[in-house]
Protein backbone atom coordinates (compact mmCIF):
# COMPACT_ATOMS: atom_id res chain seq x y z
CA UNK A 1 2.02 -0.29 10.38
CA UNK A 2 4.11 -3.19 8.43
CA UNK A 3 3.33 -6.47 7.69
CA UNK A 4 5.69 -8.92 8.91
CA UNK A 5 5.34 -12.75 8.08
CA UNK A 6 7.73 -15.35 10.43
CA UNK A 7 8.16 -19.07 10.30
CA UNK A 8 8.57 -21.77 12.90
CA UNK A 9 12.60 -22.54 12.89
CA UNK A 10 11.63 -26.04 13.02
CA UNK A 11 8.39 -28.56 13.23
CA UNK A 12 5.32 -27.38 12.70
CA UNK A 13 2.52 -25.69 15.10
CA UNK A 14 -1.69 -26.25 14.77
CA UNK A 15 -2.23 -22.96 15.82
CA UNK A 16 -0.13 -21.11 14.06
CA UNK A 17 0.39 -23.57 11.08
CA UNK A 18 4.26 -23.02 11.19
CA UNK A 19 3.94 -19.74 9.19
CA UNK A 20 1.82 -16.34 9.96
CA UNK A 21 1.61 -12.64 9.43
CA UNK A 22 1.55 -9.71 11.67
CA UNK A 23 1.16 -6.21 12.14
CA UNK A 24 3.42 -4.94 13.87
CA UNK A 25 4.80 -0.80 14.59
CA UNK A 26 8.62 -0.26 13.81
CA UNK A 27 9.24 0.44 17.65
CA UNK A 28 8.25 -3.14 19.22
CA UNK A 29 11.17 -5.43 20.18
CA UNK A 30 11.44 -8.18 17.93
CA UNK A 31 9.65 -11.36 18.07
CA UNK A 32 11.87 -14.49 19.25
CA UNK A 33 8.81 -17.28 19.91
CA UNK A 34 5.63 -17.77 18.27
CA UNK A 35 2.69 -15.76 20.49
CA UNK A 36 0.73 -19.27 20.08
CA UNK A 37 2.97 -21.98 20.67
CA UNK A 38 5.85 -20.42 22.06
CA UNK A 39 8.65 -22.26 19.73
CA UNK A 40 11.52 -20.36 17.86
CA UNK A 41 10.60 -18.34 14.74
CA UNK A 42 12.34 -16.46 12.06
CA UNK A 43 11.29 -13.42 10.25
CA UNK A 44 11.14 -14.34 6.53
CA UNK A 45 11.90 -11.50 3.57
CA UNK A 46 8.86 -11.08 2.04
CA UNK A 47 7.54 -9.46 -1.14
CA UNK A 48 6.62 -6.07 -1.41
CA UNK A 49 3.19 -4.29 -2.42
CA UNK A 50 3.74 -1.89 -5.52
CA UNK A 51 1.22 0.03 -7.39
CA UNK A 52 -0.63 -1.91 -10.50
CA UNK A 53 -0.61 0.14 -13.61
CA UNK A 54 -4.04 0.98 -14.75
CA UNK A 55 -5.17 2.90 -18.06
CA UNK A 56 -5.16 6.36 -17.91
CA UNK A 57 -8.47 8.31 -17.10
CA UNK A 58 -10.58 9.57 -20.22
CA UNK A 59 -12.21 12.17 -21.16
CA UNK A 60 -15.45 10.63 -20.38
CA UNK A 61 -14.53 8.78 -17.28
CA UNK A 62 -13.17 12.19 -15.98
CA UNK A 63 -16.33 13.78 -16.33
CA UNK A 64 -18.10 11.37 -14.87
CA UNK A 65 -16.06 11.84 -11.32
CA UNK A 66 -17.19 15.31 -11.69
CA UNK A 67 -13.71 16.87 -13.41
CA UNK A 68 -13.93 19.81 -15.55
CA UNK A 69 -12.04 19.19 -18.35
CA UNK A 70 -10.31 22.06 -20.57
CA UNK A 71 -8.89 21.82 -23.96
CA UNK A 72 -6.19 24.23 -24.78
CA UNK A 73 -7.35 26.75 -27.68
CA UNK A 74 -3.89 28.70 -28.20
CA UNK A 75 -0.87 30.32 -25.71
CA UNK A 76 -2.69 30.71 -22.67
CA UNK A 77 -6.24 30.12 -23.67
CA UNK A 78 -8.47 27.60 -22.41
CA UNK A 79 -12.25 25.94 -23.69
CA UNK A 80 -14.48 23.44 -21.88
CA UNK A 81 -14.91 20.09 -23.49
């Protein structure tokens, strides 16, 4: 389910703090008053989550999570490390 963040159109709220976040499926109706206070709110373009780069995997970290791990020996031909 997405995330979906929405602001107060105007004033502010002390339940809601004039901003928050829900989770919402892609079928419900859109949301035209705040569930706390019941004023006007916006939906607001947020950012995106993207993977983070990490390092790749070694040799040794491989093996640890229980990976065999082959060197290739010629056309075909396989060893264990």
């Amino acid at each position: 389910m997405p995330l979906y963040e929405y602001e107060l159109c105007d004033g502010n709220c002390a339940a809601c703090g004039g901003k928050f976040t829900l989770k919402r499926p892609l079928s419900a109706p859109e949301l035209s008053a705040c569930p706390a206070c019941r004023k006007p709110i916006r939906k607001i373009i947020s950012e995106f989550s993207t993977p983070q780069h990490t390092k790749p995997l070694s040799i040794s970290d491989a093996k640890k999570a229980g990976f065999t791990v082959l060197k290739r020996v010629s056309k075909g031909e396989y060893e264990r490390q």
